[in-house]
PDB file of N, CA and C in Angstrom:
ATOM      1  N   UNK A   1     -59.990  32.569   3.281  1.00  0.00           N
ATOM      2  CA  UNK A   1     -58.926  32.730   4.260  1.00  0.00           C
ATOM      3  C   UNK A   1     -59.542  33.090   5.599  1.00  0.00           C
ATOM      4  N   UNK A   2     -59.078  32.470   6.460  1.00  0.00           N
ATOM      5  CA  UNK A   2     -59.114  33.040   7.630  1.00  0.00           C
ATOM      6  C   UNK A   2     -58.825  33.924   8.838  1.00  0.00           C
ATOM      7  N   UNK A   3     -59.123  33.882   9.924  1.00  0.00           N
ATOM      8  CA  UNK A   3     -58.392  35.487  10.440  1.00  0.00           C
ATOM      9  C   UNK A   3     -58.116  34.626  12.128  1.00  0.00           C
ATOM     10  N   UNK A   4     -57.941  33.417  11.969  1.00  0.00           N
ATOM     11  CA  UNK A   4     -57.239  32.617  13.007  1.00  0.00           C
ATOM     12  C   UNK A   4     -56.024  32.069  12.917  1.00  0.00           C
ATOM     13  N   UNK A   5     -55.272  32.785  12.659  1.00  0.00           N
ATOM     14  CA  UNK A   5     -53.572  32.478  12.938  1.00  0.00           C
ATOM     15  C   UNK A   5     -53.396  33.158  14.421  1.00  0.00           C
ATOM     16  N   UNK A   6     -52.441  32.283  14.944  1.00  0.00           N
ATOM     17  CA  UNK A   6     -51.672  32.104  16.300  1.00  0.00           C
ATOM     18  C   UNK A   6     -50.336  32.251  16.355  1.00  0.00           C
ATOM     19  N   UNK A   7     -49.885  32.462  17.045  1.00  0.00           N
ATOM     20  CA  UNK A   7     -48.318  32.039  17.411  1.00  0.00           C
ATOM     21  C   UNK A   7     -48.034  30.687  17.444  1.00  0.00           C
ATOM     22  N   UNK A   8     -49.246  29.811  17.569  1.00  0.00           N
ATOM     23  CA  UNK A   8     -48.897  28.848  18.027  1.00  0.00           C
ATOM     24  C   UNK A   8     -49.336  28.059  16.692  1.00  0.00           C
ATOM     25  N   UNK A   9     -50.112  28.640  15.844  1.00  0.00           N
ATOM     26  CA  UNK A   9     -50.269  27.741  14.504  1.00  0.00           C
ATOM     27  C   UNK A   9     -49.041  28.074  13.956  1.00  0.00           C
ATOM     28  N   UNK A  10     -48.281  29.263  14.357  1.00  0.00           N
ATOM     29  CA  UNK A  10     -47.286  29.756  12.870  1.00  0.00           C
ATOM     30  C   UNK A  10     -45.893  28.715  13.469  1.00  0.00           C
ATOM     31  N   UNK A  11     -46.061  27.975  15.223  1.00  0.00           N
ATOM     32  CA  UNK A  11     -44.892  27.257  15.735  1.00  0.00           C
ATOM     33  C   UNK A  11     -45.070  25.628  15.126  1.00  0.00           C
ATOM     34  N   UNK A  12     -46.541  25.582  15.336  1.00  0.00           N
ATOM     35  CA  UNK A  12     -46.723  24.114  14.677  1.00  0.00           C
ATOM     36  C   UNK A  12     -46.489  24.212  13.285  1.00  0.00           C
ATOM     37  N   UNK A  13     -46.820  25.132  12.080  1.00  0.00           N
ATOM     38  CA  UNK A  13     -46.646  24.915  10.696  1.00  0.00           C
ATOM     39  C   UNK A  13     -45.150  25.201  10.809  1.00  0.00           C
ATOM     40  N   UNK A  14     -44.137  25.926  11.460  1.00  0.00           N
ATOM     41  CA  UNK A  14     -42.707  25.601  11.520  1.00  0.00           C
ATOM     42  C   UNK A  14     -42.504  24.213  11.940  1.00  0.00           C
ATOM     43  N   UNK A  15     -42.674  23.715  12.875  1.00  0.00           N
ATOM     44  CA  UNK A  15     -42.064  22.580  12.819  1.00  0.00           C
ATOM     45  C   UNK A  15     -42.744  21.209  12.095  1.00  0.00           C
ATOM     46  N   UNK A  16     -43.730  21.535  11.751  1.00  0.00           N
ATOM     47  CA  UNK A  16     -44.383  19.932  10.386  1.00  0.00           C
ATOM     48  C   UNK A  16     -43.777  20.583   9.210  1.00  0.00           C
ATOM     49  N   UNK A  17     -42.989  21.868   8.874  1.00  0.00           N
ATOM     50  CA  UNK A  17     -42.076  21.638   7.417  1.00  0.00           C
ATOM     51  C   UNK A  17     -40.847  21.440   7.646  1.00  0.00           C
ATOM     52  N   UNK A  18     -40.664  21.649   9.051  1.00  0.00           N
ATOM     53  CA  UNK A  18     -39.106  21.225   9.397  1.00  0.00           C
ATOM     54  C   UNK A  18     -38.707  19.636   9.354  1.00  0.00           C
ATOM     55  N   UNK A  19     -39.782  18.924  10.273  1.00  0.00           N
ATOM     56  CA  UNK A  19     -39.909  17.732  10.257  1.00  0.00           C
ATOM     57  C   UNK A  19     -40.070  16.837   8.656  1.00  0.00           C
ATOM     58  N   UNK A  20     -40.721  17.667   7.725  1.00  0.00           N
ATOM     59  CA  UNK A  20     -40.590  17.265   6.538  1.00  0.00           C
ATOM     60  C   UNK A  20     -39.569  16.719   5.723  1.00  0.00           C
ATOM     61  N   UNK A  21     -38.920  17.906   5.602  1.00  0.00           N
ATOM     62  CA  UNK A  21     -37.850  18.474   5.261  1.00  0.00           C
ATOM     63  C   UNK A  21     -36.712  17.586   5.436  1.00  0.00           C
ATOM     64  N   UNK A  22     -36.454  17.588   7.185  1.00  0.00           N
ATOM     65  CA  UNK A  22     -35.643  16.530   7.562  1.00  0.00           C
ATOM     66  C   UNK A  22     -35.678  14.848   6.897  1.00  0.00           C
ATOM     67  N   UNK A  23     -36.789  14.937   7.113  1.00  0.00           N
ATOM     68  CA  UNK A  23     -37.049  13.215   6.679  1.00  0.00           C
ATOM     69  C   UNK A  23     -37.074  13.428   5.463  1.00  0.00           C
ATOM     70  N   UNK A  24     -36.945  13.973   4.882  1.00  0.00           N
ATOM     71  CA  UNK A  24     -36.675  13.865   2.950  1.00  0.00           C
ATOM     72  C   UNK A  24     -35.149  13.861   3.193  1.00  0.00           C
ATOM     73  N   UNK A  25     -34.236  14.510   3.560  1.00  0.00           N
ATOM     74  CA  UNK A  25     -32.701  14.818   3.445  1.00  0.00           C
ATOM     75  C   UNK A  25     -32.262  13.607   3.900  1.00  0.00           C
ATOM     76  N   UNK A  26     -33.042  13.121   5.402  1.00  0.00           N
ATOM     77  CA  UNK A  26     -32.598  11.977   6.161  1.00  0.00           C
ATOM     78  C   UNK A  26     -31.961  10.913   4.949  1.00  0.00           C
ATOM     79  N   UNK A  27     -33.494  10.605   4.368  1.00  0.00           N
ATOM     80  CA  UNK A  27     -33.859   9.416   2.953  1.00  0.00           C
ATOM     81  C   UNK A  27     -32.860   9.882   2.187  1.00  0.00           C
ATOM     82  N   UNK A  28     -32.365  10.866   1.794  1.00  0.00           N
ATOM     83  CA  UNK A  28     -31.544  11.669   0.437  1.00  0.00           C
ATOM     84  C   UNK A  28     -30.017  10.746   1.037  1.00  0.00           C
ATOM     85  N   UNK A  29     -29.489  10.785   2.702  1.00  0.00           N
ATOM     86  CA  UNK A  29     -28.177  11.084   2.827  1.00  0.00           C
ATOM     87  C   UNK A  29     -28.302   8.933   3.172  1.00  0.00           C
ATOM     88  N   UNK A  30     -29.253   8.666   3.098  1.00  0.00           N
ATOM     89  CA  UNK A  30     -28.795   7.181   3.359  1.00  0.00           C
ATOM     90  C   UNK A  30     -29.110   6.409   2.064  1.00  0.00           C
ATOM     91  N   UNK A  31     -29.231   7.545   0.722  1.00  0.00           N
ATOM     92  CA  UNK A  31     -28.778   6.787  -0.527  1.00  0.00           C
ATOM     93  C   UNK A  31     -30.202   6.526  -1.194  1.00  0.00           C
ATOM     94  N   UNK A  32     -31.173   7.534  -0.685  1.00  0.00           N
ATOM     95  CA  UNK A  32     -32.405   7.020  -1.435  1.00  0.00           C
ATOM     96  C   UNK A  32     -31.983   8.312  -2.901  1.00  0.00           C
ATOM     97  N   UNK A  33     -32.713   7.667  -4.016  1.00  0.00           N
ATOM     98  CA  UNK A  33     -32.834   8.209  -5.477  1.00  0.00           C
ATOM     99  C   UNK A  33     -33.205   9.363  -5.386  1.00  0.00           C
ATOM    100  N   UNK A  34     -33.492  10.689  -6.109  1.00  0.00           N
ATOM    101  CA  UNK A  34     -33.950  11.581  -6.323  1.00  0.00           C
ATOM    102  C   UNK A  34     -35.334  11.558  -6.133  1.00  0.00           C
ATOM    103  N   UNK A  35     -36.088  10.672  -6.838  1.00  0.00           N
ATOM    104  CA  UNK A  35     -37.229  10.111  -7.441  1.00  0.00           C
ATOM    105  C   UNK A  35     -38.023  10.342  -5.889  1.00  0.00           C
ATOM    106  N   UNK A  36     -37.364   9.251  -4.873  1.00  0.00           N
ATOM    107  CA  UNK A  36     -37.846   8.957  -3.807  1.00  0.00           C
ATOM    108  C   UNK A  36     -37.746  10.112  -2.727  1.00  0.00           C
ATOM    109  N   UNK A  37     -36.919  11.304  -2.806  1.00  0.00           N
ATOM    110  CA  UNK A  37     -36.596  12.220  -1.882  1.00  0.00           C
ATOM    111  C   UNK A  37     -37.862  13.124  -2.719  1.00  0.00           C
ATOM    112  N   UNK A  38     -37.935  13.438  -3.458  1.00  0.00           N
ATOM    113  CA  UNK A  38     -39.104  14.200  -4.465  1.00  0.00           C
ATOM    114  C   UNK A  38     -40.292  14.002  -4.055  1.00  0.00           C
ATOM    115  N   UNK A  39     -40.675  12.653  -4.360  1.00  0.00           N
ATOM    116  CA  UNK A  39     -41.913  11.772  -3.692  1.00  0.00           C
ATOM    117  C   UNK A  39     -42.195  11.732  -2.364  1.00  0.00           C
ATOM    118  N   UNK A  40     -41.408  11.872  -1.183  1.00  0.00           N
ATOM    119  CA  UNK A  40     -41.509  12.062   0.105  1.00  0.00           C
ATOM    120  C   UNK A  40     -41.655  13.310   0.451  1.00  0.00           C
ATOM    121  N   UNK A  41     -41.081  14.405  -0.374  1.00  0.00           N
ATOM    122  CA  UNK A  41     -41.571  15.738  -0.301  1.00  0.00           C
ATOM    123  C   UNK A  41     -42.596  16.775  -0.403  1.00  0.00           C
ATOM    124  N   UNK A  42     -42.607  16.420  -1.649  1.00  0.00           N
ATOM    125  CA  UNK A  42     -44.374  16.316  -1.706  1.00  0.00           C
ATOM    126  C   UNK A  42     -45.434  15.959  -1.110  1.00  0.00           C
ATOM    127  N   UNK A  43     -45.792  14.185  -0.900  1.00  0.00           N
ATOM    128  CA  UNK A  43     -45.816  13.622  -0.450  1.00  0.00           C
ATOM    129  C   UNK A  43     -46.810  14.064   1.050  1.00  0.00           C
ATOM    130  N   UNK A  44     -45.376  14.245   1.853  1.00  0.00           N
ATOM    131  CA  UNK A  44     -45.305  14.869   3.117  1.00  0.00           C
ATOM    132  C   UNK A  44     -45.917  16.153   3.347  1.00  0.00           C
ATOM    133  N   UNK A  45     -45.804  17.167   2.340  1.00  0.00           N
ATOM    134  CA  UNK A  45     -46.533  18.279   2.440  1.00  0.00           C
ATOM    135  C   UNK A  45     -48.061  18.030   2.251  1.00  0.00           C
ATOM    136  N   UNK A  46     -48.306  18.139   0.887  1.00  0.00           N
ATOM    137  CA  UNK A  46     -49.924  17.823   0.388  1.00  0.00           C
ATOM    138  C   UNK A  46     -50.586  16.597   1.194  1.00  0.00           C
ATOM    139  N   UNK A  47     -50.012  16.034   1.945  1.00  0.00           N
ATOM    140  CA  UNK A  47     -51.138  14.720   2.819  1.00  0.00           C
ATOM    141  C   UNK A  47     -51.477  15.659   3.840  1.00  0.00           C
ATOM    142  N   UNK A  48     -51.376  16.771   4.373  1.00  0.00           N
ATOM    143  CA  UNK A  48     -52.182  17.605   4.919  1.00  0.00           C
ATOM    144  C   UNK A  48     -53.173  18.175   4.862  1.00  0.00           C
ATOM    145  N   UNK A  49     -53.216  18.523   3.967  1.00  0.00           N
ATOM    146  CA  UNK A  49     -54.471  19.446   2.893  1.00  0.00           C
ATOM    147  C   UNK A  49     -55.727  18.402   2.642  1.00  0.00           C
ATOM    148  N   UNK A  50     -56.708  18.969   2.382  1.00  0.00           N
ATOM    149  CA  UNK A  50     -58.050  18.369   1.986  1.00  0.00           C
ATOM    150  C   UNK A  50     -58.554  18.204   1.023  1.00  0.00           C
ATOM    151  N   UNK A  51     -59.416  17.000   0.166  1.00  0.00           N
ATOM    152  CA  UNK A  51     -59.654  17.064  -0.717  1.00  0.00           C
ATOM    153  C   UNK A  51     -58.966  16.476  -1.721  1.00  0.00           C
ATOM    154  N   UNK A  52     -58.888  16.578  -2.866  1.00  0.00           N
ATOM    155  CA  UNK A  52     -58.212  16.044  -4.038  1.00  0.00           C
ATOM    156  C   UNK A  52     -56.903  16.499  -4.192  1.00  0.00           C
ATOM    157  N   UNK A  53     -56.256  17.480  -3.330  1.00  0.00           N
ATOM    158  CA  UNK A  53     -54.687  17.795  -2.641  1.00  0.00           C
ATOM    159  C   UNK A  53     -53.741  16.899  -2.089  1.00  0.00           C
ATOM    160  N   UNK A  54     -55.069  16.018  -1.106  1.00  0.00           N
ATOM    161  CA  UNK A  54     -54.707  15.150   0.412  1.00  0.00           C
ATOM    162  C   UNK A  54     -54.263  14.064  -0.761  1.00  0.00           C
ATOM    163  N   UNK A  55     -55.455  13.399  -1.786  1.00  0.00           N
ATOM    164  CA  UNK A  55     -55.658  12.283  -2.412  1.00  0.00           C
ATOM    165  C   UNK A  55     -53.837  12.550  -3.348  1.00  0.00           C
ATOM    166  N   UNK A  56     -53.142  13.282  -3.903  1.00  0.00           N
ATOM    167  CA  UNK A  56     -52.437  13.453  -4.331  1.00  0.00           C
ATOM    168  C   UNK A  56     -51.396  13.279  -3.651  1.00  0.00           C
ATOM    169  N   UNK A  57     -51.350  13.708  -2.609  1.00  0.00           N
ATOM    170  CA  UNK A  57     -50.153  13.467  -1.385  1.00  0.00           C
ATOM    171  C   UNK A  57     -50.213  11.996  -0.826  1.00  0.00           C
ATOM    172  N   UNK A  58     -51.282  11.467  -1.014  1.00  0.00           N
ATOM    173  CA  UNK A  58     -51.561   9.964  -0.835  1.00  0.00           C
ATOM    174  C   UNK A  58     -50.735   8.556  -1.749  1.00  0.00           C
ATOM    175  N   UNK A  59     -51.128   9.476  -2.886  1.00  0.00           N
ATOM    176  CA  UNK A  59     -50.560   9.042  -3.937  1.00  0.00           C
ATOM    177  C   UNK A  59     -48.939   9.093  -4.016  1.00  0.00           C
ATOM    178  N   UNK A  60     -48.361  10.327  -3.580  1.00  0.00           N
ATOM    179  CA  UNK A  60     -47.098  10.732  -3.599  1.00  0.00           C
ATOM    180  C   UNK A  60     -46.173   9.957  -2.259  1.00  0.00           C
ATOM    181  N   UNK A  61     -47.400  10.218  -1.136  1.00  0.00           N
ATOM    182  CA  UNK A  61     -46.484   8.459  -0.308  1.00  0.00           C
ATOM    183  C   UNK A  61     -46.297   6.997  -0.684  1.00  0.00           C
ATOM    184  N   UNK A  62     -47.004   6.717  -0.766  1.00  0.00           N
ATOM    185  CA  UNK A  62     -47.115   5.461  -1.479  1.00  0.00           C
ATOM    186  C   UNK A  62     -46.816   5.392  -2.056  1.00  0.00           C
ATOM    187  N   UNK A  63     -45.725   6.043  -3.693  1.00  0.00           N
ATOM    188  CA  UNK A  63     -44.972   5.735  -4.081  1.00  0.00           C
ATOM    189  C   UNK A  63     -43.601   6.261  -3.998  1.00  0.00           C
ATOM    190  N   UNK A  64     -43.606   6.876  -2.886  1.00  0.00           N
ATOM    191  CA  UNK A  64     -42.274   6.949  -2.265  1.00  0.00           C
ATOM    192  C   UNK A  64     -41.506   6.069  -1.063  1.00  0.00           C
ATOM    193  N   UNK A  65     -43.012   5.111  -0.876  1.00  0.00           N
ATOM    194  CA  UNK A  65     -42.723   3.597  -0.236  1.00  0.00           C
ATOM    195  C   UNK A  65     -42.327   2.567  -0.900  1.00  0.00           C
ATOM    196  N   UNK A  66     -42.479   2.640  -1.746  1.00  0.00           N
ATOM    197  CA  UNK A  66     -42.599   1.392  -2.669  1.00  0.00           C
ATOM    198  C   UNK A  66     -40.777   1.783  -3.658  1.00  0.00           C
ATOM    199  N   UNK A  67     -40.677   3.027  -3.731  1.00  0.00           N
ATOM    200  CA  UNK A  67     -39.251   3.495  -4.041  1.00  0.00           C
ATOM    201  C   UNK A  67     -38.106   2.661  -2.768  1.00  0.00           C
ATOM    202  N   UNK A  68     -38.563   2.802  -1.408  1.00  0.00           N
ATOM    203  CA  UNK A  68     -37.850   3.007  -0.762  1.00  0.00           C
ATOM    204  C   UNK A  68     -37.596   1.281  -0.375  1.00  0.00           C
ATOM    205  N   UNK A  69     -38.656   0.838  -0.630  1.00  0.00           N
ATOM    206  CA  UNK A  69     -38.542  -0.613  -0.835  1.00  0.00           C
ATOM    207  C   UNK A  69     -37.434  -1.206  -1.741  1.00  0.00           C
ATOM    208  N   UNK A  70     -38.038  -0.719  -3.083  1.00  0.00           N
ATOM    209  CA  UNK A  70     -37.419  -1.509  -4.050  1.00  0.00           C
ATOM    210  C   UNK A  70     -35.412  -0.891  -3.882  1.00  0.00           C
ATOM    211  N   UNK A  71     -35.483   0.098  -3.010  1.00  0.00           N
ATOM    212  CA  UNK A  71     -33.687   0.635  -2.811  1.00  0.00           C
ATOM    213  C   UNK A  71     -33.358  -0.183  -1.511  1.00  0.00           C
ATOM    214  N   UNK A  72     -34.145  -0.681  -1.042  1.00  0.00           N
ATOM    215  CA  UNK A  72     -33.756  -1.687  -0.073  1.00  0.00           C
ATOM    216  C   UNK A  72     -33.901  -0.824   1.179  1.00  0.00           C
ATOM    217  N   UNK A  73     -34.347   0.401   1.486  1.00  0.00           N
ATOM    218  CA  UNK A  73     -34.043   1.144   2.541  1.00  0.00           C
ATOM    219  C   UNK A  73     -34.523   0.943   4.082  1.00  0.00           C
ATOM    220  N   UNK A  74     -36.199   0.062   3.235  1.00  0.00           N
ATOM    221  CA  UNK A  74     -36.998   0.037   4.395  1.00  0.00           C
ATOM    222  C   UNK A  74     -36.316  -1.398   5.086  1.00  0.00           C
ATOM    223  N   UNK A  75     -36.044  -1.376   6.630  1.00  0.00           N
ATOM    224  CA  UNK A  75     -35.950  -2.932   7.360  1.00  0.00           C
ATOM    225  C   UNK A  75     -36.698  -3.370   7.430  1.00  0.00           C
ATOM    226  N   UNK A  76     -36.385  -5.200   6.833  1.00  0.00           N
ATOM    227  CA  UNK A  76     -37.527  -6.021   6.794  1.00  0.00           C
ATOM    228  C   UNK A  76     -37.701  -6.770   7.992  1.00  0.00           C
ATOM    229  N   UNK A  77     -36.527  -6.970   8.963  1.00  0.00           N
ATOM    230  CA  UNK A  77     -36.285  -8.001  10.107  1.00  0.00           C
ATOM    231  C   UNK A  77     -35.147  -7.535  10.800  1.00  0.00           C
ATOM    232  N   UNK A  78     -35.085  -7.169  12.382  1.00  0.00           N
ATOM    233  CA  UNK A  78     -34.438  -6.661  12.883  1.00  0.00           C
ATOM    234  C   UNK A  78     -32.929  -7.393  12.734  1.00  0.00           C
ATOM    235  N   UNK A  79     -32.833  -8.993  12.154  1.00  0.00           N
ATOM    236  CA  UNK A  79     -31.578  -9.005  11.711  1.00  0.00           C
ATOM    237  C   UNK A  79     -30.628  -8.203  10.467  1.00  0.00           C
ATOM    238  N   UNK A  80     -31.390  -7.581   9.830  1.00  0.00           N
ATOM    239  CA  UNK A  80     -30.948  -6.727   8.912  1.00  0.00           C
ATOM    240  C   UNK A  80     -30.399  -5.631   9.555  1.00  0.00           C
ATOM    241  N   UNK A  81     -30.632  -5.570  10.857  1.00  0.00           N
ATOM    242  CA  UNK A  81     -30.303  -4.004  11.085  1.00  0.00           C
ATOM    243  C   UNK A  81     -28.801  -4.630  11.833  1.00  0.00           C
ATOM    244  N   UNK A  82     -27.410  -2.981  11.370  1.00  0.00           N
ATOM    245  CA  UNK A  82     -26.425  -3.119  11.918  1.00  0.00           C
ATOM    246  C   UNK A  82     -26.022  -3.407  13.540  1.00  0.00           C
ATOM    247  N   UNK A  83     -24.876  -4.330  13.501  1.00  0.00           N
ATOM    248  CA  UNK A  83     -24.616  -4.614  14.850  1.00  0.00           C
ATOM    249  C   UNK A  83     -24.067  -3.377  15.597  1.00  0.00           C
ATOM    250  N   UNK A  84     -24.341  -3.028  17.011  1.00  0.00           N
ATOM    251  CA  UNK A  84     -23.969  -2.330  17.487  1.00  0.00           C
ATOM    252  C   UNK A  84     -22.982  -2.363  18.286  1.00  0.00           C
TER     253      UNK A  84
END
């Protein structure tokens, strides 16, 4: 452990779990699976970390892409996207 915490590390680690967070609920409220809000959560956290942590969180995106695919979530061609 270290003895370099900031105000300003404790503002940035608030807002990269906020930002997390959000984008998991975001995915949750436009109909993605459990599976895939789980997987982005994780995911999102552990791809920070180093080591065989990071490699796990690697793992945990990538198949929370491939979720989000197969639910149709991701746009493939801006004609897919709603008219405004």
């Amino acid at each position: 452990m270290t003895a370099d915490f900031s105000p300003i590390w404790f503002i940035q680690a608030a807002a990269l779990v906020t930002a997390v967070i959000a984008t998991a609920l975001v995915l949750r409220s436009a109909g993605a699976s459990r599976a895939l809000f789980v997987s982005m959560l994780i995911g999102s956290l552990l791809v920070f970390h180093a080591g065989p942590i990071a490699a796990v969180g690697l793992v945990a995106l990538a198949t929370a892409f491939v979720l989000a695919d197969r639910e149709g979530l991701l746009v493939r061609s801006p004609s897919a996207l709603p008219a405004s």
